[in-house]
Protein backbone atom coordinates (compact mmCIF):
# COMPACT_ATOMS: atom_id res chain seq x y z
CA UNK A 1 -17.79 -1.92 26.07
CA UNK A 2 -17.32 -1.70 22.08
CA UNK A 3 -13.58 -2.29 21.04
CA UNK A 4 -12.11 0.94 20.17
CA UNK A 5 -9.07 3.20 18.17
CA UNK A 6 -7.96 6.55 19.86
CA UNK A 7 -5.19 8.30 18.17
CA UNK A 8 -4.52 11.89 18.24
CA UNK A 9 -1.84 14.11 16.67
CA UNK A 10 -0.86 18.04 16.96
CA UNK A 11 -0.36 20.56 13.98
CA UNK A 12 0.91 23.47 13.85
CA UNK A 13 -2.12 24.97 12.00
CA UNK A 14 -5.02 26.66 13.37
CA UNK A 15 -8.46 24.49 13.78
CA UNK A 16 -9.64 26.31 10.73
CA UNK A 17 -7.08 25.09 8.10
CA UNK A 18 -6.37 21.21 10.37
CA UNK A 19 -10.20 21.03 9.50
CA UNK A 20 -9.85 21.84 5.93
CA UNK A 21 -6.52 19.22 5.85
CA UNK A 22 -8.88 16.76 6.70
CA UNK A 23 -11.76 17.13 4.46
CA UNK A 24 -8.84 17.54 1.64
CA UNK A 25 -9.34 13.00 0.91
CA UNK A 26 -7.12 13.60 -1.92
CA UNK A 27 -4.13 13.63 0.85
CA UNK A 28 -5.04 9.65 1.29
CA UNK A 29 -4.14 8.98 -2.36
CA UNK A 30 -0.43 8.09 -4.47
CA UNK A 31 0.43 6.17 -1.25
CA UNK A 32 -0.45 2.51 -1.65
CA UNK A 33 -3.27 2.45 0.82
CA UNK A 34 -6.20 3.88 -0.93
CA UNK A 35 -7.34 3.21 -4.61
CA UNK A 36 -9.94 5.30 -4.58
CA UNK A 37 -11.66 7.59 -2.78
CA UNK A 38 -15.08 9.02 -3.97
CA UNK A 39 -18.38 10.75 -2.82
CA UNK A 40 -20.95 8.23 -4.17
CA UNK A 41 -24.07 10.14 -3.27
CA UNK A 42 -25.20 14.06 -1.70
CA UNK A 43 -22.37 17.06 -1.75
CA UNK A 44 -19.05 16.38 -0.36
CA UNK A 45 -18.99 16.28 3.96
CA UNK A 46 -22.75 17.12 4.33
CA UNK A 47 -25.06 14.77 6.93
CA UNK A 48 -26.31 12.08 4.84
CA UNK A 49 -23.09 12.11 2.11
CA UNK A 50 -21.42 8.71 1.47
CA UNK A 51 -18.25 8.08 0.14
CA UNK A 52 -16.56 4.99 -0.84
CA UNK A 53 -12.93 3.87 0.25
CA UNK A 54 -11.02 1.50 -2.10
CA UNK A 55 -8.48 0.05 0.12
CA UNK A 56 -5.69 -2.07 -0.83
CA UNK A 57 -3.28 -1.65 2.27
CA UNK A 58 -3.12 -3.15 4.87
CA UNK A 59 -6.58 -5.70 3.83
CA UNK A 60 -8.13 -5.02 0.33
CA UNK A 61 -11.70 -4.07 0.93
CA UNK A 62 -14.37 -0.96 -0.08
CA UNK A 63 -15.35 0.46 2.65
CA UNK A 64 -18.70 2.57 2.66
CA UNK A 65 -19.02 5.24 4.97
CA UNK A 66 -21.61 7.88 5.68
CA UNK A 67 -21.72 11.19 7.40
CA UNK A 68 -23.74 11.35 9.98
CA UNK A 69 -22.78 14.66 12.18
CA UNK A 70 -20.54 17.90 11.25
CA UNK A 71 -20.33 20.50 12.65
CA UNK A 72 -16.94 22.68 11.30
CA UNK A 73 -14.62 23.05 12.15
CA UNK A 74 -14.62 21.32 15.36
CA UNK A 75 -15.96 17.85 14.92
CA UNK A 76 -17.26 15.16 12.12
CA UNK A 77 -19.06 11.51 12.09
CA UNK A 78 -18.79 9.04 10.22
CA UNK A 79 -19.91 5.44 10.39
CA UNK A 80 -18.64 2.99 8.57
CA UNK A 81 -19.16 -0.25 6.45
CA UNK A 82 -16.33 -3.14 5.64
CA UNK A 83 -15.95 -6.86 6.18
CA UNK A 84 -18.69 -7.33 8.24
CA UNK A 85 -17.80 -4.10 10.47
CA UNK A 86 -19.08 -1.34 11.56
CA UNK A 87 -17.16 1.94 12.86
CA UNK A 88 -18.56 5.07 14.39
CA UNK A 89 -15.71 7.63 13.81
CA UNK A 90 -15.41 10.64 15.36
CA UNK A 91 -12.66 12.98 14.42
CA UNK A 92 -12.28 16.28 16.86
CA UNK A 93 -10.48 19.40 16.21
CA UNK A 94 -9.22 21.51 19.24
CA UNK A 95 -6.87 24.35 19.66
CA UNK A 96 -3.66 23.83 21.64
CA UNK A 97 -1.77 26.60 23.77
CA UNK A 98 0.87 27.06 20.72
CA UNK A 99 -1.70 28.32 18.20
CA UNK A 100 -2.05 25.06 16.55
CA UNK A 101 -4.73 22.20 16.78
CA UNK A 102 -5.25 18.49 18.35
CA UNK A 103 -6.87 16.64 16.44
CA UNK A 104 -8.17 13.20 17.86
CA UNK A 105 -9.86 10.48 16.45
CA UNK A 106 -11.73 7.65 17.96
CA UNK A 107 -13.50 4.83 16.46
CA UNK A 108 -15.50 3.08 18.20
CA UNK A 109 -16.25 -0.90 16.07
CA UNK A 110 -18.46 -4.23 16.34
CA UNK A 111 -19.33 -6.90 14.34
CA UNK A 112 -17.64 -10.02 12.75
CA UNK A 113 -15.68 -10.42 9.84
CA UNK A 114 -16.22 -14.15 7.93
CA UNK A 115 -12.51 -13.40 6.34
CA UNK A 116 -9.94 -11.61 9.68
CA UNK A 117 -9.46 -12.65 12.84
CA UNK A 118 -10.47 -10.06 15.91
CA UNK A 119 -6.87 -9.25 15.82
CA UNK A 120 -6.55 -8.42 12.10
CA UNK A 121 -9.72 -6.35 12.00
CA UNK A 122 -8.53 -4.14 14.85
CA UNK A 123 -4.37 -3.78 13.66
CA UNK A 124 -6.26 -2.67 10.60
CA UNK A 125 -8.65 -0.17 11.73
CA UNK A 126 -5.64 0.97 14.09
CA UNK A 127 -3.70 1.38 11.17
CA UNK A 128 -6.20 3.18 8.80
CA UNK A 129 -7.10 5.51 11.86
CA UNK A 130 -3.04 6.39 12.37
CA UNK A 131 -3.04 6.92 8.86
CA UNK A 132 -5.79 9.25 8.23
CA UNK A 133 -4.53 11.41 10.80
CA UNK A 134 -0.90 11.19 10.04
CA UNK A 135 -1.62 11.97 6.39
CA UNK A 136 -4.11 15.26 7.35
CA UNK A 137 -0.80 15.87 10.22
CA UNK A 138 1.44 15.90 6.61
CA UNK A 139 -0.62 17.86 4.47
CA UNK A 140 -0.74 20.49 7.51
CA UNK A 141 2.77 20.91 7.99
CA UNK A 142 3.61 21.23 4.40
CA UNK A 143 1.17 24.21 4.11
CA UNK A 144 2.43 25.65 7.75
């Protein structure tokens, strides 16, 4: 079994606009986690589209990822490329029984890193998970 992330959070959005939150990657900026965030190749969040994380908290790294499934505005996958990792992400976008959305990610990793431990590579992909759906979670309730 491949180590894996699961986090999930609930907004009070509809699936519609949660989806939107999280294709908005300007929401991962200003914060001290991200340098930069940028589509390096094919339109924004279509199969085949990579973008480039610039991460400086919690390990400084790039990170290339790629899109490799969409299907709005219920579920996206991405895979992922850092420090000798690899990370299918799945991010899925459900409605709950208050008129808002779960949205739950998993990410599923292998591979070795030459530079962090097991332990390190996993706190920080736990981390960067939480984070991308706690920002999305923020940006939704401010427009709520």
């Amino acid at each position: 079994m491949l180590p894996r992330v699961e986090y999930s959070v609930t907004v009070p959005v509809p699936v519609d606009a949660a989806f939107q939150a999280f294709q908005d990657l300007e929401r991962l900026l200003d914060r001290g986690i991200y340098d930069e965030v940028l589509w390096t190749e094919g339109a924004p969040w279509a199969v085949g589209s990579r973008v480039r994380y610039v991460v400086v908290h919690p390990v400084p790294t790039n990170i290339s990822a790629v899109v490799t499934s969409i299907s709005p505005p219920r579920t996206v996958a991405l895979l992922n490329h850092a420090l000798g990792i690899t990370a299918e992400q799945h991010v899925y976008f459900d409605p709950d029984l208050k008129s808002g959305t779960r949205v739950r990610m998993t990410m599923d990793f292998v591979g070795k890193s030459s530079e962090l431990s097991e332990s390190a590579i996993s706190a920080a992909i736990t981390f960067l998970t939480k984070d991308a759906l706690d920002s999305m979670a923020a940006l939704c309730h401010a427009r709520a």
